[in-house]
C-alpha atoms as a PDB file:
ATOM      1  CA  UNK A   1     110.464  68.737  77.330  1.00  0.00           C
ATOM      2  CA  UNK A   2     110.964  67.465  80.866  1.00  0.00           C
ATOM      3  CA  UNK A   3     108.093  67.832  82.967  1.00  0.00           C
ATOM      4  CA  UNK A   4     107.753  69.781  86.283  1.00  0.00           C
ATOM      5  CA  UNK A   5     107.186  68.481  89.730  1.00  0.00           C
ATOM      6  CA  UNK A   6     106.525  72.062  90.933  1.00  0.00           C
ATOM      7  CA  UNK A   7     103.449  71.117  93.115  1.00  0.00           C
ATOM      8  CA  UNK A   8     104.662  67.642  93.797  1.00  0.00           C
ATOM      9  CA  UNK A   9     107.506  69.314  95.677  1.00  0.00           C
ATOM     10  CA  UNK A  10     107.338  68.954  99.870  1.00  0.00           C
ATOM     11  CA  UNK A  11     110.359  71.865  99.459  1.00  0.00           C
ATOM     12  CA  UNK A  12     107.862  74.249  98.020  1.00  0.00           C
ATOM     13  CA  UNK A  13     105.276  76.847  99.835  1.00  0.00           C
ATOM     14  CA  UNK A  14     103.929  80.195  98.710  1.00  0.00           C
ATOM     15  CA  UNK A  15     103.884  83.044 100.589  1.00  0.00           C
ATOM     16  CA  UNK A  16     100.714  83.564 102.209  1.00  0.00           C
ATOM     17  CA  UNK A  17      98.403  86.644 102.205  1.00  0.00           C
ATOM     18  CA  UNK A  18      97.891  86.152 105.747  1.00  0.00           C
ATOM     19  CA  UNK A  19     100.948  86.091 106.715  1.00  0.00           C
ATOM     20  CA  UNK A  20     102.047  88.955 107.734  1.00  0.00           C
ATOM     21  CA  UNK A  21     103.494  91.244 110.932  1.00  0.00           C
ATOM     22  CA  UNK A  22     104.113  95.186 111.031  1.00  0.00           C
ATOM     23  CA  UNK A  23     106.418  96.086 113.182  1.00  0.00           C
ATOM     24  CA  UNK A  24     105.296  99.654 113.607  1.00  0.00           C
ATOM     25  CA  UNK A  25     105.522 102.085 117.084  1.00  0.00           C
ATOM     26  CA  UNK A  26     103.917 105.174 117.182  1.00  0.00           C
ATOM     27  CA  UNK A  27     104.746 107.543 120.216  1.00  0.00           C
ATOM     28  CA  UNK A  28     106.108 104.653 122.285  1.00  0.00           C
ATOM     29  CA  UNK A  29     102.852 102.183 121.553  1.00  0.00           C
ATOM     30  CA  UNK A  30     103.289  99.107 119.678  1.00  0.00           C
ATOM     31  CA  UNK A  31     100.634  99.048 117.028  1.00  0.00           C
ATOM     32  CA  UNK A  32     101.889  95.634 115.613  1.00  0.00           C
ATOM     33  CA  UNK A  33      98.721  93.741 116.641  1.00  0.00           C
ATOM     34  CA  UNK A  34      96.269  96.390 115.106  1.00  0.00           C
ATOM     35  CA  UNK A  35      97.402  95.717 111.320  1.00  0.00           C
ATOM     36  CA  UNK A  36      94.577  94.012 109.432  1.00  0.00           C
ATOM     37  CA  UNK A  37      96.406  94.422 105.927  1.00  0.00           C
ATOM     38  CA  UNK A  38      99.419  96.167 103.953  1.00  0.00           C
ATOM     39  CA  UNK A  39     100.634  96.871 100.734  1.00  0.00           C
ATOM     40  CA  UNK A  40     103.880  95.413 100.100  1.00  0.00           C
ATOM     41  CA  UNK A  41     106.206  97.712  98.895  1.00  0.00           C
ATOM     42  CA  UNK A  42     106.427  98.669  94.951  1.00  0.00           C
ATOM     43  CA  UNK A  43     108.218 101.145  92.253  1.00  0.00           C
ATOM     44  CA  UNK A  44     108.269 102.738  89.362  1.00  0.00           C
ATOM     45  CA  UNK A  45     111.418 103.108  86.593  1.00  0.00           C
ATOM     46  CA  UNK A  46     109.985 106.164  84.308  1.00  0.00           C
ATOM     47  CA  UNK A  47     111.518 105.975  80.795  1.00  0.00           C
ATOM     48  CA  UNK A  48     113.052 108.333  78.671  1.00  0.00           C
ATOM     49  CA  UNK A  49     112.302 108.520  74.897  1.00  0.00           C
ATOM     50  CA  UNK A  50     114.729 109.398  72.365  1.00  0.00           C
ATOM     51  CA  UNK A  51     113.989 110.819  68.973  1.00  0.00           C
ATOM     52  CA  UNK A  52     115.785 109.404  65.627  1.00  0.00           C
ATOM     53  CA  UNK A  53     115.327 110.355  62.771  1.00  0.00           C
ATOM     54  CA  UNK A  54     111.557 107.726  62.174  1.00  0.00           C
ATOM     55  CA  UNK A  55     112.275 106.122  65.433  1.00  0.00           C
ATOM     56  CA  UNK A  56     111.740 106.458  68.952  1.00  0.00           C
ATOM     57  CA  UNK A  57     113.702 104.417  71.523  1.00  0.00           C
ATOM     58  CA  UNK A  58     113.655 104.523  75.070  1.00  0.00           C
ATOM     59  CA  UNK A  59     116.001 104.352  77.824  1.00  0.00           C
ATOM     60  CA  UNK A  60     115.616 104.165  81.758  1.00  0.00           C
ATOM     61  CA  UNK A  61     115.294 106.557  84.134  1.00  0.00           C
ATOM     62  CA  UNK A  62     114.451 107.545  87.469  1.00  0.00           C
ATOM     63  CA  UNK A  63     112.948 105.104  90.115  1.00  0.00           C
ATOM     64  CA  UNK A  64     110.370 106.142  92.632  1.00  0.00           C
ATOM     65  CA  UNK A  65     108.948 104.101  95.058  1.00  0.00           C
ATOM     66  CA  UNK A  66     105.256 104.104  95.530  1.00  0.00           C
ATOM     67  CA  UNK A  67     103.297 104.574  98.461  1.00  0.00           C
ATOM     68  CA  UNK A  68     101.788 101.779 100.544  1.00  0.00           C
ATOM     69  CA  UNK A  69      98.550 101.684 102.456  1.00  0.00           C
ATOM     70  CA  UNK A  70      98.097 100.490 106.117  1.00  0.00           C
ATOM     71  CA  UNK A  71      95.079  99.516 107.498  1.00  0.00           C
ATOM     72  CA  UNK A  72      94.841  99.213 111.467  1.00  0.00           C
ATOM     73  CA  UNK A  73      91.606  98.073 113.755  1.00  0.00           C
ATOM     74  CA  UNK A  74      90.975 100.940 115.849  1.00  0.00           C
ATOM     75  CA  UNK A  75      90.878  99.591 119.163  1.00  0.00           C
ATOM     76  CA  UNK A  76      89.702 101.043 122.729  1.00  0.00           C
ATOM     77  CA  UNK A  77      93.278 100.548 124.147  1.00  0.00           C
ATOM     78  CA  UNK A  78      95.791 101.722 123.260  1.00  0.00           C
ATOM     79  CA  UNK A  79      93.508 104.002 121.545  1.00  0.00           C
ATOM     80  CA  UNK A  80      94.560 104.209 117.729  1.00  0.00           C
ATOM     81  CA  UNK A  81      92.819 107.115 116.804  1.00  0.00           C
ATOM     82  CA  UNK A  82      94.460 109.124 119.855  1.00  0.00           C
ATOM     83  CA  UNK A  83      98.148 107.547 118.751  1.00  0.00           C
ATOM     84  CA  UNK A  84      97.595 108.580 115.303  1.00  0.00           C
ATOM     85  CA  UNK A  85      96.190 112.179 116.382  1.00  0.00           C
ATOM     86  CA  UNK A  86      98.822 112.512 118.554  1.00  0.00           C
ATOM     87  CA  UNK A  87     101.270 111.893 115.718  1.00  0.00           C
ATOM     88  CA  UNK A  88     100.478 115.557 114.267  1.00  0.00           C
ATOM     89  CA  UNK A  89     102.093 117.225 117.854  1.00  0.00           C
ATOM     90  CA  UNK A  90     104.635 114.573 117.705  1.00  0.00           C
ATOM     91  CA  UNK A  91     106.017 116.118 114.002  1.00  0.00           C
ATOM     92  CA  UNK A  92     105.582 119.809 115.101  1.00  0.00           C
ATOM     93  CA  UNK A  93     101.877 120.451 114.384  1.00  0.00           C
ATOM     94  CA  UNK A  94     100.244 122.608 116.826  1.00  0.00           C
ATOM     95  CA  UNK A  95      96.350 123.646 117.199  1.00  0.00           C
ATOM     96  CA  UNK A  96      95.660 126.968 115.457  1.00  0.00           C
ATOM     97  CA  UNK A  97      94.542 128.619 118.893  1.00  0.00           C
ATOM     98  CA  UNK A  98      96.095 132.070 117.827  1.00  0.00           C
ATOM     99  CA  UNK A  99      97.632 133.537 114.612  1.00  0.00           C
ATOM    100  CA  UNK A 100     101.548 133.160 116.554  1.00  0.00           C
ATOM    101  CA  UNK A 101     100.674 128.990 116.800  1.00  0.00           C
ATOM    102  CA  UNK A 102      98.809 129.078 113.004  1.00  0.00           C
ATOM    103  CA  UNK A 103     101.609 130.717 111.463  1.00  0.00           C
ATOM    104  CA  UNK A 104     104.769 129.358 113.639  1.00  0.00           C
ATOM    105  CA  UNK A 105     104.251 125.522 113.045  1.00  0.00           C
ATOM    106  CA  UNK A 106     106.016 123.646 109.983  1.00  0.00           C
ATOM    107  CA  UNK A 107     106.935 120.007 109.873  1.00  0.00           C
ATOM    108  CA  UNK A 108     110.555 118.752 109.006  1.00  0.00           C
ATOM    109  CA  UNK A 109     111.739 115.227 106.926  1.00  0.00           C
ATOM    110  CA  UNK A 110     113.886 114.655 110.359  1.00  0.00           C
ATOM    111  CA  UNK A 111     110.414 115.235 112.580  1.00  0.00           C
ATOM    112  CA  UNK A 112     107.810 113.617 110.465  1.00  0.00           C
ATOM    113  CA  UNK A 113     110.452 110.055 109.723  1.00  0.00           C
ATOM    114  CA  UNK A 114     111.450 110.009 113.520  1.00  0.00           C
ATOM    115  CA  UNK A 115     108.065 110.153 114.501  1.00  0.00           C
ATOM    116  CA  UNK A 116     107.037 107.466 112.622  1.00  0.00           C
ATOM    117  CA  UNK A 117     110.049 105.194 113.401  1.00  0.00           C
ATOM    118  CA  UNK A 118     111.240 101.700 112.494  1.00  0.00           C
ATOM    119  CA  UNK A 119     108.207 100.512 109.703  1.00  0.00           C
ATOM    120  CA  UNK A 120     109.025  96.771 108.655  1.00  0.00           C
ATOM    121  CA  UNK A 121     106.730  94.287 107.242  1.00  0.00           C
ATOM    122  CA  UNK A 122     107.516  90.638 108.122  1.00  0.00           C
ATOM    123  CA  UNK A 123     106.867  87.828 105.811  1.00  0.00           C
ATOM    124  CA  UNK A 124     106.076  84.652 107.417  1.00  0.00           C
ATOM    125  CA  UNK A 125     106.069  81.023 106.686  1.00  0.00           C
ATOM    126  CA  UNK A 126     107.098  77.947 107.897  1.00  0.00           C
ATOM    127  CA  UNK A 127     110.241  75.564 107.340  1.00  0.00           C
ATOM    128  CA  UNK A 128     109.760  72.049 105.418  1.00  0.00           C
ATOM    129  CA  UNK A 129     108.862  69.604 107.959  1.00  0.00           C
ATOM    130  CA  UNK A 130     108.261  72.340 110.755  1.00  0.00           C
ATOM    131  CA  UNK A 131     105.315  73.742 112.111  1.00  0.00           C
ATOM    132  CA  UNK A 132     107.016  76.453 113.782  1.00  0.00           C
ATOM    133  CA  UNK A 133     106.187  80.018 111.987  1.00  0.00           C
ATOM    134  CA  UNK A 134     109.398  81.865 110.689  1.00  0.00           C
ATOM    135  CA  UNK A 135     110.109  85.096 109.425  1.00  0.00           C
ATOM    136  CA  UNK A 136     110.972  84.145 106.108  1.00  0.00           C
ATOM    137  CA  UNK A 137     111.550  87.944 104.916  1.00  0.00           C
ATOM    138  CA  UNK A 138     111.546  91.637 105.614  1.00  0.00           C
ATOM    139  CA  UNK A 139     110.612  94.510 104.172  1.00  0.00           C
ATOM    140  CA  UNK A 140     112.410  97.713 105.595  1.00  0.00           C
ATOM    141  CA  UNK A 141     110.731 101.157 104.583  1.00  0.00           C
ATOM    142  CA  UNK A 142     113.353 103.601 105.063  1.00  0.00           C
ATOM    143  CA  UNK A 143     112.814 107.102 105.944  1.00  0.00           C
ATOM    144  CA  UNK A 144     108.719 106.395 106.035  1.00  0.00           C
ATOM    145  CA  UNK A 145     105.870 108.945 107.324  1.00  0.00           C
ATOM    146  CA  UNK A 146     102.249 109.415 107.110  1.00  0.00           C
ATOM    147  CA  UNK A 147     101.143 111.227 104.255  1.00  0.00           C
ATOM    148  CA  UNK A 148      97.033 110.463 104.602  1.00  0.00           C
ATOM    149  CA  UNK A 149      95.002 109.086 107.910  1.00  0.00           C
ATOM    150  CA  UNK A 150      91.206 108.079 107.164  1.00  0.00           C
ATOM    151  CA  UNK A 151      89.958 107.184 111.115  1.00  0.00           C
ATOM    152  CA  UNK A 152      86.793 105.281 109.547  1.00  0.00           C
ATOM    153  CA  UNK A 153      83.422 105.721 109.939  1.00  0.00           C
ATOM    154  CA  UNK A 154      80.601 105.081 112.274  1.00  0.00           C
ATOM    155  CA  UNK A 155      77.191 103.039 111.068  1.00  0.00           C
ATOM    156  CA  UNK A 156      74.123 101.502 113.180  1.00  0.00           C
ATOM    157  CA  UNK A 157      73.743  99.065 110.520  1.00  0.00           C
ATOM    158  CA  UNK A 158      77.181  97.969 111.259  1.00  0.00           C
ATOM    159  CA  UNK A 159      78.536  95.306 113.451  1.00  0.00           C
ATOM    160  CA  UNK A 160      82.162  95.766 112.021  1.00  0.00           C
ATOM    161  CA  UNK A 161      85.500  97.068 113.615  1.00  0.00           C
ATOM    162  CA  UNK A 162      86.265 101.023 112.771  1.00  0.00           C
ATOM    163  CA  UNK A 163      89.304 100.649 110.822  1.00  0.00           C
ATOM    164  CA  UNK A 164      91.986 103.299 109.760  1.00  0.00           C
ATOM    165  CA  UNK A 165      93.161 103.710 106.773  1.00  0.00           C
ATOM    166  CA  UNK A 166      96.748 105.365 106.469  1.00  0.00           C
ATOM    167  CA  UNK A 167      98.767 105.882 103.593  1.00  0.00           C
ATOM    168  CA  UNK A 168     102.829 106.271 104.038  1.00  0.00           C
ATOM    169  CA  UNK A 169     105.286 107.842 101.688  1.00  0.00           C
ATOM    170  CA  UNK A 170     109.286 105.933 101.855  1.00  0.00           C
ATOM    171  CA  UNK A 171     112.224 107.110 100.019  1.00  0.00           C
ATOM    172  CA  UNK A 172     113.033 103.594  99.556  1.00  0.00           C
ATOM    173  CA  UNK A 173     112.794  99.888 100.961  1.00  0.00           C
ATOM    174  CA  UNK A 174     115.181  96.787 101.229  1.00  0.00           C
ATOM    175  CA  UNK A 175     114.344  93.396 101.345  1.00  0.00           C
ATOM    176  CA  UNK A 176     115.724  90.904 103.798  1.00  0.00           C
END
């Protein structure tokens, strides 16, 4: 058995945690520096048993892709917490002020993944021999919108940035 010069290799480099851009605009504000992590994106293939006779086997089925989670610093400007609240008039919600604006107010696929916009999450790294940062891949959620916003929480005992917490729902990604 030959042995491996995996980590002897100059060629090699993991990807990095901390590596990372969102490119992500929310009712025409850039919220690419705000992202403090991601998931990347994942699925699920459900199988299918089948009965014979003693035996089961099993055979793929459906995939569905899972949601991620965003998490943003909320900063004083732009205001995140106002660009995310805003998102809700954005995809057709309106304020219950009257039983007419409770009852007349529904939100569309077309609204809610329009609203949202382009979501991508860039990989980054750097070239062999380079210390110039690359995009060394991209992850493209397609059709993407907000399915849960958590806007933090406020503590004296606390130093910390507010953070929010979204969760987003894709019908699929790509990888670039």
């Amino acid at each position: 058995m030959a042995k491996s010069n995996f980590w002897l290799n100059p060629e090699f480099e993991p990807k990095r945690q901390f590596r990372f851009l969102i490119e992500l605009t929310i009712g025409g504000q850039n919220l690419q520096f705000l992202a403090r992590s991601v998931d990347r994106p994942s699925y699920t293939i459900s199988d299918n048993p089948h009965q014979f006779f003693n035996h089961t086997f099993y055979y793929p089925g459906r995939i569905t892709w899972n949601t991620i989670s965003l998490t943003l610093v909320d900063p004083v400007n732009p205001n995140g917490a106002e660009v995310l609240y805003e998102y809700l008039s954005s995809i057709g919600i309106e304020k219950p002020t009257s039983n007419v604006t409770a009852t007349g107010t529904t939100i569309t696929k077309e609204s809610a993944t329009s609203a949202l916009g382009n979501l991508v999450i860039k990989e980054m790294g750097t070239n062999p021999g380079s210390p110039d940062t690359v995009v060394k891949g991209n992850w493209q959620l397609l059709n993407a919108f907000i399915t849960e916003v958590n806007f933090g929480n406020h503590s004296y005992d606390s130093e910390d940035m507010i953070d929010i917490q979204m969760t987003l729902r894709y019908d699929w990604a790509e990888y670039q």
